[in-house]
C-alpha atoms as a PDB file:
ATOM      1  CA  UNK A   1      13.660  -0.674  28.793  1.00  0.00           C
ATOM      2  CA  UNK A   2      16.399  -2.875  26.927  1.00  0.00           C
ATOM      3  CA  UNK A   3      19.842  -1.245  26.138  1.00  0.00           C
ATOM      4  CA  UNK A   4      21.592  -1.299  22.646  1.00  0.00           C
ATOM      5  CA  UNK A   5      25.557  -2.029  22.676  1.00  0.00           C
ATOM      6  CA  UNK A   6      27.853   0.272  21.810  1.00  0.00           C
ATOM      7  CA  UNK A   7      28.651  -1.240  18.133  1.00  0.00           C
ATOM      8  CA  UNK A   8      25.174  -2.274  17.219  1.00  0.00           C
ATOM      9  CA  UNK A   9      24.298   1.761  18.232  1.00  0.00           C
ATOM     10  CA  UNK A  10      26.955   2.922  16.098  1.00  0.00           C
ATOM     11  CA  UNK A  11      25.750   0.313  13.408  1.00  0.00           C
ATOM     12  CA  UNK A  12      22.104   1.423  12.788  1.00  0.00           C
ATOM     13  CA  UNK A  13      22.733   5.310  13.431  1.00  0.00           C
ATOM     14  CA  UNK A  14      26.082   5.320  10.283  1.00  0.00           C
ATOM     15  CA  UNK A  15      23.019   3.885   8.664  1.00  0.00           C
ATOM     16  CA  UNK A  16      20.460   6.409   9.172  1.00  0.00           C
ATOM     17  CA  UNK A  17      22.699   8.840   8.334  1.00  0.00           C
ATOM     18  CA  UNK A  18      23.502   7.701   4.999  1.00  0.00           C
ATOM     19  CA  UNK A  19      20.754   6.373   4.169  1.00  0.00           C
ATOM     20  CA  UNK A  20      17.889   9.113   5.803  1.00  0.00           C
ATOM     21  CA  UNK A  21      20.432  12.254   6.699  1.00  0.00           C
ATOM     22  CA  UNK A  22      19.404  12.028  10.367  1.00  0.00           C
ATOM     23  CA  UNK A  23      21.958  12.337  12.815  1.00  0.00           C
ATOM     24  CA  UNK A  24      21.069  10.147  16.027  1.00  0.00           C
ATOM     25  CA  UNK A  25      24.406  10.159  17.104  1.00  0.00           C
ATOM     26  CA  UNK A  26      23.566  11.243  20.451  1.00  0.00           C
ATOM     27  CA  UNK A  27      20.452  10.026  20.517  1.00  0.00           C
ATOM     28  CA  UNK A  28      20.822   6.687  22.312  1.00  0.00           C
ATOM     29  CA  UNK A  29      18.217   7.231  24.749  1.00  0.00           C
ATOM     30  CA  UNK A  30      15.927   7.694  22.549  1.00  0.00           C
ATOM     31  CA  UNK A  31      16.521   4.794  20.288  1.00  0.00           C
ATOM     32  CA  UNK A  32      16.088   2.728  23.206  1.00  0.00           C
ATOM     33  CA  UNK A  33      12.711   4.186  24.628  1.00  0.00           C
ATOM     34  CA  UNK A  34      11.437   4.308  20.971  1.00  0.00           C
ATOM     35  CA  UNK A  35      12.355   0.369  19.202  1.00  0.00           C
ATOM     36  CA  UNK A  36      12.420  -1.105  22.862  1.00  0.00           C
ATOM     37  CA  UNK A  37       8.487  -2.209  22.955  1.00  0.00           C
ATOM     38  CA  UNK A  38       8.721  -2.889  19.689  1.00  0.00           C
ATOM     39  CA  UNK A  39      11.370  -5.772  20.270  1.00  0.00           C
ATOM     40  CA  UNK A  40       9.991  -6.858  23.126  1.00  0.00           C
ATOM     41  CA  UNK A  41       6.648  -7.666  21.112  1.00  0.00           C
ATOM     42  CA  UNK A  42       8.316  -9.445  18.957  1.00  0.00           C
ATOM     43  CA  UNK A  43       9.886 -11.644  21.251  1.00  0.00           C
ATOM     44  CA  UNK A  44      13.351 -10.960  19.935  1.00  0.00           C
ATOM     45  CA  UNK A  45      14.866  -9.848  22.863  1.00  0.00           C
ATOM     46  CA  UNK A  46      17.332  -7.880  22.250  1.00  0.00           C
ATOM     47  CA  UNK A  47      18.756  -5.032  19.938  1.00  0.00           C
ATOM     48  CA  UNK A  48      21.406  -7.242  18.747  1.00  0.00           C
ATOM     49  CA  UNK A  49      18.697 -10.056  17.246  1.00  0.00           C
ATOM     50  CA  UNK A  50      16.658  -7.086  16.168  1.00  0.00           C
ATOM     51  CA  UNK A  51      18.520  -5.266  14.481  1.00  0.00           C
ATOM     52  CA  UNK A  52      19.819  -8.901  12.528  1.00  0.00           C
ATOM     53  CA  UNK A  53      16.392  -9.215  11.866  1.00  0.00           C
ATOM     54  CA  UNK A  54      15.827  -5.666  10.262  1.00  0.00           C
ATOM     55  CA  UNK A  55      19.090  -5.990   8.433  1.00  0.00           C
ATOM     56  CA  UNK A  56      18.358  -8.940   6.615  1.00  0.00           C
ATOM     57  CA  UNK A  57      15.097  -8.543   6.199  1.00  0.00           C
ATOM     58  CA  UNK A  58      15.033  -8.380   1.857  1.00  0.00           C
ATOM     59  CA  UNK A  59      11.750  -6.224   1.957  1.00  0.00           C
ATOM     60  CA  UNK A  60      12.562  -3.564   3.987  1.00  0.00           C
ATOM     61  CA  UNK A  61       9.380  -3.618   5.933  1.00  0.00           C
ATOM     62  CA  UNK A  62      11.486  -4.112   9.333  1.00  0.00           C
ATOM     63  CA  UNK A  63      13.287  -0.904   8.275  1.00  0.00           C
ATOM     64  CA  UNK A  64      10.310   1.457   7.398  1.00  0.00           C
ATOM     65  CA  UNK A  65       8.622   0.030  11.009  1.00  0.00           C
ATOM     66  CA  UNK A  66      12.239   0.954  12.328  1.00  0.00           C
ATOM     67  CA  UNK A  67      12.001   4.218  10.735  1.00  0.00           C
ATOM     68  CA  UNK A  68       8.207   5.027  11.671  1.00  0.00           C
ATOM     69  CA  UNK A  69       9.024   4.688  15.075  1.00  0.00           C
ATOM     70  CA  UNK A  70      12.566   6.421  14.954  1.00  0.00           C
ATOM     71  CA  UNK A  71      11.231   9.393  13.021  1.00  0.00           C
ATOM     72  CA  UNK A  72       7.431  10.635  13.660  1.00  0.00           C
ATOM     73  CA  UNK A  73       7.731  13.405  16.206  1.00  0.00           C
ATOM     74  CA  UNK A  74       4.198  14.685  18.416  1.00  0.00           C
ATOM     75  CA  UNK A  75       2.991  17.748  16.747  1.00  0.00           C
ATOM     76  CA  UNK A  76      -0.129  20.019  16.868  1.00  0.00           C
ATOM     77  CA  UNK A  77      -2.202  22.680  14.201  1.00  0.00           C
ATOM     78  CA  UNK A  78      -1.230  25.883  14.492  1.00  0.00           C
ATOM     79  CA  UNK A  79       2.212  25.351  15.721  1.00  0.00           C
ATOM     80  CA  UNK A  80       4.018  28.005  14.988  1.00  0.00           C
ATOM     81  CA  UNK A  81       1.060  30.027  13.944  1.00  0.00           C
ATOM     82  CA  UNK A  82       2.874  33.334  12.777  1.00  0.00           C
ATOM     83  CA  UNK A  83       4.137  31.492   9.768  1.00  0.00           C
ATOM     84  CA  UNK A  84       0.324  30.535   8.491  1.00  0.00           C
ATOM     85  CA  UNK A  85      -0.502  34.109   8.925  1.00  0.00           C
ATOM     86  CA  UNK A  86       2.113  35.089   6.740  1.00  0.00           C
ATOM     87  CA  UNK A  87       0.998  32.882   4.412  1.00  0.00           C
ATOM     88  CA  UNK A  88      -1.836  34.450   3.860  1.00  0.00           C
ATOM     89  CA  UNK A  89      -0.990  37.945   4.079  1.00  0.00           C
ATOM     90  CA  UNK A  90       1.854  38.247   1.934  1.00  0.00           C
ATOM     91  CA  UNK A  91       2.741  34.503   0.404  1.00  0.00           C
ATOM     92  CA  UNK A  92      -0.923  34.368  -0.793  1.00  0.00           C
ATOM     93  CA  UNK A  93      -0.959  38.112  -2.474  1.00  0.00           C
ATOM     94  CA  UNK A  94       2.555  37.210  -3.963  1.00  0.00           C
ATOM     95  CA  UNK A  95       1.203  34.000  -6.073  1.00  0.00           C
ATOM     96  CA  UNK A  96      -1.402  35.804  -7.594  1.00  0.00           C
ATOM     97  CA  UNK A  97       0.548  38.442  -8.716  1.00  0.00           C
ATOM     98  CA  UNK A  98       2.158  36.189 -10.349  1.00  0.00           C
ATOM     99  CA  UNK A  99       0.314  33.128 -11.056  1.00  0.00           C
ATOM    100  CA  UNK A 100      -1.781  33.294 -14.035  1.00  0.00           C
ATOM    101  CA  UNK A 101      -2.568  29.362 -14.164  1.00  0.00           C
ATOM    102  CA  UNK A 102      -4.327  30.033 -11.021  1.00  0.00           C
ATOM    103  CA  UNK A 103      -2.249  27.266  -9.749  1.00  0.00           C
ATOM    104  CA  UNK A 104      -0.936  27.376  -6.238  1.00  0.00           C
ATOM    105  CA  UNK A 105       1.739  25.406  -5.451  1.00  0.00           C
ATOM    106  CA  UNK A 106       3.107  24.045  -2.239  1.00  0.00           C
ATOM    107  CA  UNK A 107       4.668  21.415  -0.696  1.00  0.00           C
ATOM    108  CA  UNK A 108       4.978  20.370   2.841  1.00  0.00           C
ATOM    109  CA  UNK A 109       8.391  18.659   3.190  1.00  0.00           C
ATOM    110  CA  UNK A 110       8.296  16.421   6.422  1.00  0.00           C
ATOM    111  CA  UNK A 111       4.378  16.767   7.054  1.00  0.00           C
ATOM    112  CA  UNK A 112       4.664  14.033   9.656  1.00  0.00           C
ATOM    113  CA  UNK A 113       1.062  13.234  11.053  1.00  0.00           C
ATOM    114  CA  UNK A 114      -0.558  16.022   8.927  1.00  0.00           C
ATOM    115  CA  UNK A 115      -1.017  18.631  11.119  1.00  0.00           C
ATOM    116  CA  UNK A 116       0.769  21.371   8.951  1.00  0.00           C
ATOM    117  CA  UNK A 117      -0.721  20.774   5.629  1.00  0.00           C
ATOM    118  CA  UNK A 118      -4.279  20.148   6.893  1.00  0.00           C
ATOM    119  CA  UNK A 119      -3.426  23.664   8.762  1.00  0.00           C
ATOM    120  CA  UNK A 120      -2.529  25.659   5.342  1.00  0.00           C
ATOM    121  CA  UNK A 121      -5.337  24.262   3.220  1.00  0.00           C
ATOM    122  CA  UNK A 122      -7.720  25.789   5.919  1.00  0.00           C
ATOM    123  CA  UNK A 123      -6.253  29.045   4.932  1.00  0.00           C
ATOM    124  CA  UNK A 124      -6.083  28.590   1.384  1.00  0.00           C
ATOM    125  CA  UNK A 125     -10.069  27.237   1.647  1.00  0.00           C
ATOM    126  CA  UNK A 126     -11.046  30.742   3.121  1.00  0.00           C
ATOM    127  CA  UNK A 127      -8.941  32.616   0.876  1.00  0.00           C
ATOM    128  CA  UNK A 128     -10.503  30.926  -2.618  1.00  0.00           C
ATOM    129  CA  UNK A 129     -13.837  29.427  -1.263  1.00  0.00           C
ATOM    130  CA  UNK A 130     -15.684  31.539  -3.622  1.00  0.00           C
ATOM    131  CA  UNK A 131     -13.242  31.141  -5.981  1.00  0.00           C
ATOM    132  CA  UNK A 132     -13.106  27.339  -6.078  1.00  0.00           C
ATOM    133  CA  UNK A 133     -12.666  25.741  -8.689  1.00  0.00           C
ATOM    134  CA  UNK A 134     -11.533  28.452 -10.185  1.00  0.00           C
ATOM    135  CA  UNK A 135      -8.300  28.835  -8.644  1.00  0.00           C
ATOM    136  CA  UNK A 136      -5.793  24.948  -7.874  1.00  0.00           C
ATOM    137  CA  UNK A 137      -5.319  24.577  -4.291  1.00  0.00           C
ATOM    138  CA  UNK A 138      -4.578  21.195  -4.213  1.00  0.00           C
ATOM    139  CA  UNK A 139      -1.232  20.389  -2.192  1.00  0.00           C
ATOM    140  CA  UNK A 140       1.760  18.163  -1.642  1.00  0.00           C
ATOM    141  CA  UNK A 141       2.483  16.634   1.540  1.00  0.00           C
ATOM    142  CA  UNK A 142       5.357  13.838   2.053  1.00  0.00           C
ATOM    143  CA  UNK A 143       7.274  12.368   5.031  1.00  0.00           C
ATOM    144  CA  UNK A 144       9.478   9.582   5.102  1.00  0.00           C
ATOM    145  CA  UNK A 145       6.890   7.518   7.727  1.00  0.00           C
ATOM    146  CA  UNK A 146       4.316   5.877   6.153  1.00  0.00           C
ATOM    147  CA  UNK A 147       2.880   5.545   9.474  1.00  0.00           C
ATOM    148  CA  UNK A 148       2.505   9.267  10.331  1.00  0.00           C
ATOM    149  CA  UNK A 149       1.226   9.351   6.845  1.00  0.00           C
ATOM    150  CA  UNK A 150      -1.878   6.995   7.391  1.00  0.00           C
ATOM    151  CA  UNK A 151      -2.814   8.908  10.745  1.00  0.00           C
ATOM    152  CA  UNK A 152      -2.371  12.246   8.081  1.00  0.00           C
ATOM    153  CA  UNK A 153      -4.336  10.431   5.690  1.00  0.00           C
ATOM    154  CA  UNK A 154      -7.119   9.256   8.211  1.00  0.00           C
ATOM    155  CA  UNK A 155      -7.358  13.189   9.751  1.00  0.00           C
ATOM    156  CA  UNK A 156      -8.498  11.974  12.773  1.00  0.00           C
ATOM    157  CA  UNK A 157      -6.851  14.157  15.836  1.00  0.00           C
ATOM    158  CA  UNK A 158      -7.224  14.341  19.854  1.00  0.00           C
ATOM    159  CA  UNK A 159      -9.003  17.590  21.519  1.00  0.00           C
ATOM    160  CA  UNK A 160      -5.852  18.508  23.057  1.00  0.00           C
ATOM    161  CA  UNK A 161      -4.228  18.861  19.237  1.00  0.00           C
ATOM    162  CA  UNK A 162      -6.714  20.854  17.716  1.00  0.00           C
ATOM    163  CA  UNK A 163      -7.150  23.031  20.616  1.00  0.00           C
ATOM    164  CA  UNK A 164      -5.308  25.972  19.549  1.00  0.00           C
ATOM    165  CA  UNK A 165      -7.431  26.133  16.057  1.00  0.00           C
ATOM    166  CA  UNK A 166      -9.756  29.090  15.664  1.00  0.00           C
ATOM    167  CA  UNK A 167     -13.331  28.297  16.738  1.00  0.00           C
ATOM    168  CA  UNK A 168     -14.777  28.790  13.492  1.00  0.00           C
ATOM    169  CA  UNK A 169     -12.472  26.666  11.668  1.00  0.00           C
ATOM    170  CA  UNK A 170     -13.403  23.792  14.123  1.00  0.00           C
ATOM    171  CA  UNK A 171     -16.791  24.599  13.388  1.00  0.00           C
ATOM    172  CA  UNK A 172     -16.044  24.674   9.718  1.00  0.00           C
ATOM    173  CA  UNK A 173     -13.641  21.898   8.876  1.00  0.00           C
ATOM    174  CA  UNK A 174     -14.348  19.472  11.582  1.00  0.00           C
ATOM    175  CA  UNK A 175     -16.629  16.490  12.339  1.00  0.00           C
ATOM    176  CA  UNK A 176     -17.107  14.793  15.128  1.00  0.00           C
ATOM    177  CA  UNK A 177     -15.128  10.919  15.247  1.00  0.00           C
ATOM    178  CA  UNK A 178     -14.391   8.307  17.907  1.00  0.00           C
ATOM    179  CA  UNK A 179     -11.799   9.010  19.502  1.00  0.00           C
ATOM    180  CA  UNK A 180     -11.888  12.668  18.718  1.00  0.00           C
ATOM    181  CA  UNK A 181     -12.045  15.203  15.665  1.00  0.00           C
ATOM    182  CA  UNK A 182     -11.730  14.151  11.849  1.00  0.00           C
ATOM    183  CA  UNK A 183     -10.970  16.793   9.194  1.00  0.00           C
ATOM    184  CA  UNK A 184     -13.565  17.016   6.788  1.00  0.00           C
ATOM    185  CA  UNK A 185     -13.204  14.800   3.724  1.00  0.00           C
ATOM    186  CA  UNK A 186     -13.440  18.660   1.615  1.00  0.00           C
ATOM    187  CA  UNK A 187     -10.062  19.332   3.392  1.00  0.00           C
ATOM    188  CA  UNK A 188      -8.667  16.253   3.468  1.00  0.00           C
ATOM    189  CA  UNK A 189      -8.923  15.466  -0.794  1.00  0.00           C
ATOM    190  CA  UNK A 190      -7.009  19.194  -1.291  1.00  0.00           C
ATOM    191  CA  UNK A 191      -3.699  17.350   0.275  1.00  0.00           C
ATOM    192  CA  UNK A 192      -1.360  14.742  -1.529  1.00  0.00           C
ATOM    193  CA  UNK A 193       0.026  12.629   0.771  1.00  0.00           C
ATOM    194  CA  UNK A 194       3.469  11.323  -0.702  1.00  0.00           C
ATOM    195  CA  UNK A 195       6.091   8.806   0.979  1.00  0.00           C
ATOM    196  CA  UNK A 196       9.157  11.027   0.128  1.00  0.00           C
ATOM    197  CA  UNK A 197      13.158  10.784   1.609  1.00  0.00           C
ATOM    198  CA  UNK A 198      14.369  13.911   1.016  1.00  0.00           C
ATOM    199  CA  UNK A 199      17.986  12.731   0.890  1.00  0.00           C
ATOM    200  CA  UNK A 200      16.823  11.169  -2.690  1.00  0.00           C
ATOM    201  CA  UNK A 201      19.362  12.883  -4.731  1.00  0.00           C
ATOM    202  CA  UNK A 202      17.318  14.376  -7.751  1.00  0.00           C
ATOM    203  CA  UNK A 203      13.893  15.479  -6.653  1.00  0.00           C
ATOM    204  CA  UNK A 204      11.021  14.520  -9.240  1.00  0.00           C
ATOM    205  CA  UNK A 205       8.796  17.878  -9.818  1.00  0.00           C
ATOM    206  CA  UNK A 206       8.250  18.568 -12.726  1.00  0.00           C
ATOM    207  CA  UNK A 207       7.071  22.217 -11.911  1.00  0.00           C
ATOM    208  CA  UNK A 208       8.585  24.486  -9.284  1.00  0.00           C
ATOM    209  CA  UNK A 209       6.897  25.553  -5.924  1.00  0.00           C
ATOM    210  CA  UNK A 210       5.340  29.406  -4.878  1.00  0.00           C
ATOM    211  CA  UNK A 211       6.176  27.739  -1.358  1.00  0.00           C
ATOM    212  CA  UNK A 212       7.745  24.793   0.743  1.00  0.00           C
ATOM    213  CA  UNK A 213       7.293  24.248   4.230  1.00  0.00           C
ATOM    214  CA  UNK A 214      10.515  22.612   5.948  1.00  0.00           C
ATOM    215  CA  UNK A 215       9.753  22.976   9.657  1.00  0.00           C
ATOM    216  CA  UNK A 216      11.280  21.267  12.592  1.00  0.00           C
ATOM    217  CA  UNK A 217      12.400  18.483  10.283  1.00  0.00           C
ATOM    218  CA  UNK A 218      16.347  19.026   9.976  1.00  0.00           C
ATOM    219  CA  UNK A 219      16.910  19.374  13.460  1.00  0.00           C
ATOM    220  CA  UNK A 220      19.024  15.860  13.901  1.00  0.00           C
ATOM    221  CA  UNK A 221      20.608  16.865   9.887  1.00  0.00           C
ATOM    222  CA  UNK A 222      24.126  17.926   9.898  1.00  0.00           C
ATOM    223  CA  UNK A 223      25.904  21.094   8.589  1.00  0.00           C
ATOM    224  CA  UNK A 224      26.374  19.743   5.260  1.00  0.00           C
ATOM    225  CA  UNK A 225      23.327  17.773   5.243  1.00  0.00           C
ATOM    226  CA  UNK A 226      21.278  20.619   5.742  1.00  0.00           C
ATOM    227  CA  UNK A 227      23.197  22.751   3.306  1.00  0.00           C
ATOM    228  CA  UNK A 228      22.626  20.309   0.721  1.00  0.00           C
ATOM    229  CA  UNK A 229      18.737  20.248   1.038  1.00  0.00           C
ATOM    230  CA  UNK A 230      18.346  24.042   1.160  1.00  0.00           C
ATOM    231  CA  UNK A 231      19.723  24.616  -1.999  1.00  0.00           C
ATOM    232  CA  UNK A 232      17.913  21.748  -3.677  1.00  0.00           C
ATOM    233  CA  UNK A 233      15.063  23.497  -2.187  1.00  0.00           C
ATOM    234  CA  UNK A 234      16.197  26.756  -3.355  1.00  0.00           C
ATOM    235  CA  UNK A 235      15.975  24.725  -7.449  1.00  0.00           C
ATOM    236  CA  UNK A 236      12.375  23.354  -6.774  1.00  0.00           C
ATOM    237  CA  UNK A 237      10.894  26.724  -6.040  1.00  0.00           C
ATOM    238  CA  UNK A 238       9.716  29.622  -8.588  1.00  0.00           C
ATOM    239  CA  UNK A 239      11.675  33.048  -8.067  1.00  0.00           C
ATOM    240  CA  UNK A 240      10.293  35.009  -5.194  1.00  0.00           C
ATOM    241  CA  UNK A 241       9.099  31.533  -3.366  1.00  0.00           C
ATOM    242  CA  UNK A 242       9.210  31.343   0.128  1.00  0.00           C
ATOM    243  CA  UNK A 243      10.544  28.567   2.695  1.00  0.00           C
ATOM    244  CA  UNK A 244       9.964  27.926   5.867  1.00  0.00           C
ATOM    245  CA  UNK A 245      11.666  26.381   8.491  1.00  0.00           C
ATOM    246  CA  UNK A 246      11.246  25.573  12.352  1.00  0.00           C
ATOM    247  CA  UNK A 247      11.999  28.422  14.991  1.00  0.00           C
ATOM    248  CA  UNK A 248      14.808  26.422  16.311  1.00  0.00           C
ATOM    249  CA  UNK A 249      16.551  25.930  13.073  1.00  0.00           C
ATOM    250  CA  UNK A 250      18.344  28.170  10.976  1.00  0.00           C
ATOM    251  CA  UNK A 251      19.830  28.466   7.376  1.00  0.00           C
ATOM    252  CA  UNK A 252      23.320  29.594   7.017  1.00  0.00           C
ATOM    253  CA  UNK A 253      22.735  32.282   4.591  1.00  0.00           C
ATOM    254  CA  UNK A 254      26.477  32.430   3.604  1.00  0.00           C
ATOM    255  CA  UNK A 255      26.116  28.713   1.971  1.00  0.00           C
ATOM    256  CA  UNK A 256      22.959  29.503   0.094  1.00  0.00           C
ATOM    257  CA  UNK A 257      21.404  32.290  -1.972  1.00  0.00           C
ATOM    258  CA  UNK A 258      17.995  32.479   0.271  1.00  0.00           C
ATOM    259  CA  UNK A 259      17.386  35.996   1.387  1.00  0.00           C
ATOM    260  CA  UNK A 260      16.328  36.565   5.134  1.00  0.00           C
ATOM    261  CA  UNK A 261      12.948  37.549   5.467  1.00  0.00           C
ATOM    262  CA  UNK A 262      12.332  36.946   9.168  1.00  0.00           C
ATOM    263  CA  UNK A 263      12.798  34.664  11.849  1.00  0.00           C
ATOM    264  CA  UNK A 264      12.695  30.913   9.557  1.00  0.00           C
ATOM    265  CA  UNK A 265      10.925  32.412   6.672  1.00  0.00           C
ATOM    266  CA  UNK A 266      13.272  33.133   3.117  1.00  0.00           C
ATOM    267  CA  UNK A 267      13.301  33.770   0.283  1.00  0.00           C
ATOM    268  CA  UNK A 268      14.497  33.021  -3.425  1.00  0.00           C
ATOM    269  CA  UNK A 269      15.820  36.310  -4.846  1.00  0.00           C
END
């Protein structure tokens, strides 16, 4: 595994973090086991040349392969699975009480390899199959990798990541696919995939979310960082709209005006 120097370490990770929010100050090991294969198959060598290369590169292709590899983290459905069954016993009954377009809208902030979204329109599909198309259920899913987003796009997952799903839903939503288990195409056309960087100052919706799903994404985000994006959060979503966050993050509810619901769930009062 090659080594990056000190200032070339401190170079791209001042960028990240103006640029993407993401904190890898302490992260050096894992910049190296991450971009080191990558440099090597390029025959570059070494950070320093690399990094040159991604630098001046005018397209910025170098630096969204730079930030696939930096930023996609492993995942699997149902992580986390008390949050989808909250979802549908209380997020669900909330937006129609209140929805009369029919319209449900949320957005999966950080959906990495698809996992997450894929997971919640299984739930919405048994909630409005008989109902469809009655009721909207299409929803919004962006990440920052446009590599994780083709794998989310293509819905094609191992056995060992869809083993904690519900047999019936396997049954239900999957097909069989080399090299493992594809998400039927009925699934896979009720999620927007969206390249998104959520450190974009004004976000673009034009309507406001009944939920958005933030989980296990501002982990490397600092204090202020985080602050920041939870109360531009707290704007895009429609009074009484839930967020959710990982189990290992938190919300500092004395620099917002989310309202603790439970353990990484809140809401807007």
């Amino acid at each position: 595994m090659l080594t990056i120097g000190q200032a070339d370490f401190e170079r791209l990770t001042a960028y990240i973090k103006q640029h993407y929010g993401i904190n890898l100050s302490q992260k050096k090991v894992l910049i190296e086991g991450r971009l080191s294969n990558l440099i090597l198959e390029r025959g570059l060598g070494d950070f320093h040349t690399y990094l040159n290369t991604v630098f001046r590169d005018p397209t910025g292709r170098e630096m969204t392969t730079l930030i696939n590899r930096l930023t996609t983290n492993h995942t699997y459905f149902m992580r986390e699975s008390g949050h989808f069954d909250f979802f549908r016993d209380t997020v669900l009954p909330y937006i129609e009480s209140v929805e009369k377009g029919r319209d449900v809208r949320v957005w999966c902030a950080g959906c990495s390899t698809g996992e997450e979204p894929y997971t919640l329109q299984m739930v919405l599909r048994d909630r409005y199959a008989g109902k469809l198309p009655t009721w909207n259920t299409q929803l919004l899913a962006t990440d920052i990798s446009e590599r994780a987003m083709s794998i989310a796009k293509e819905g094609v997952y191992s056995e060992e990541s869809v083993a904690n799903m519900p047999a019936l839903w396997k049954m239900r939503y999957f097909e069989k696919a080399d090299g493992g288990m594809r998400v039927k195409e009925e699934i896979r056309r009720q999620v927007e995939f969206k390249p998104f960087n959520l450190m974009t100052p004004l976000f673009p919706f034009r309507r406001k979310f009944h939920a958005i799903f933030c989980r296990n994404v501002m982990i490397y985000f600092e204090r202020e960082t985080k602050t920041a994006l939870v109360n531009k959060f707290y704007q895009c979503l429609e009074d009484g709209g839930y967020l959710f966050i990982g189990h290992s993050e938190s919300v500092e509810r004395g620099a917002t005006p989310f309202q603790y619901v439970m353990p990484a769930v809140y809401r807007k009062g």
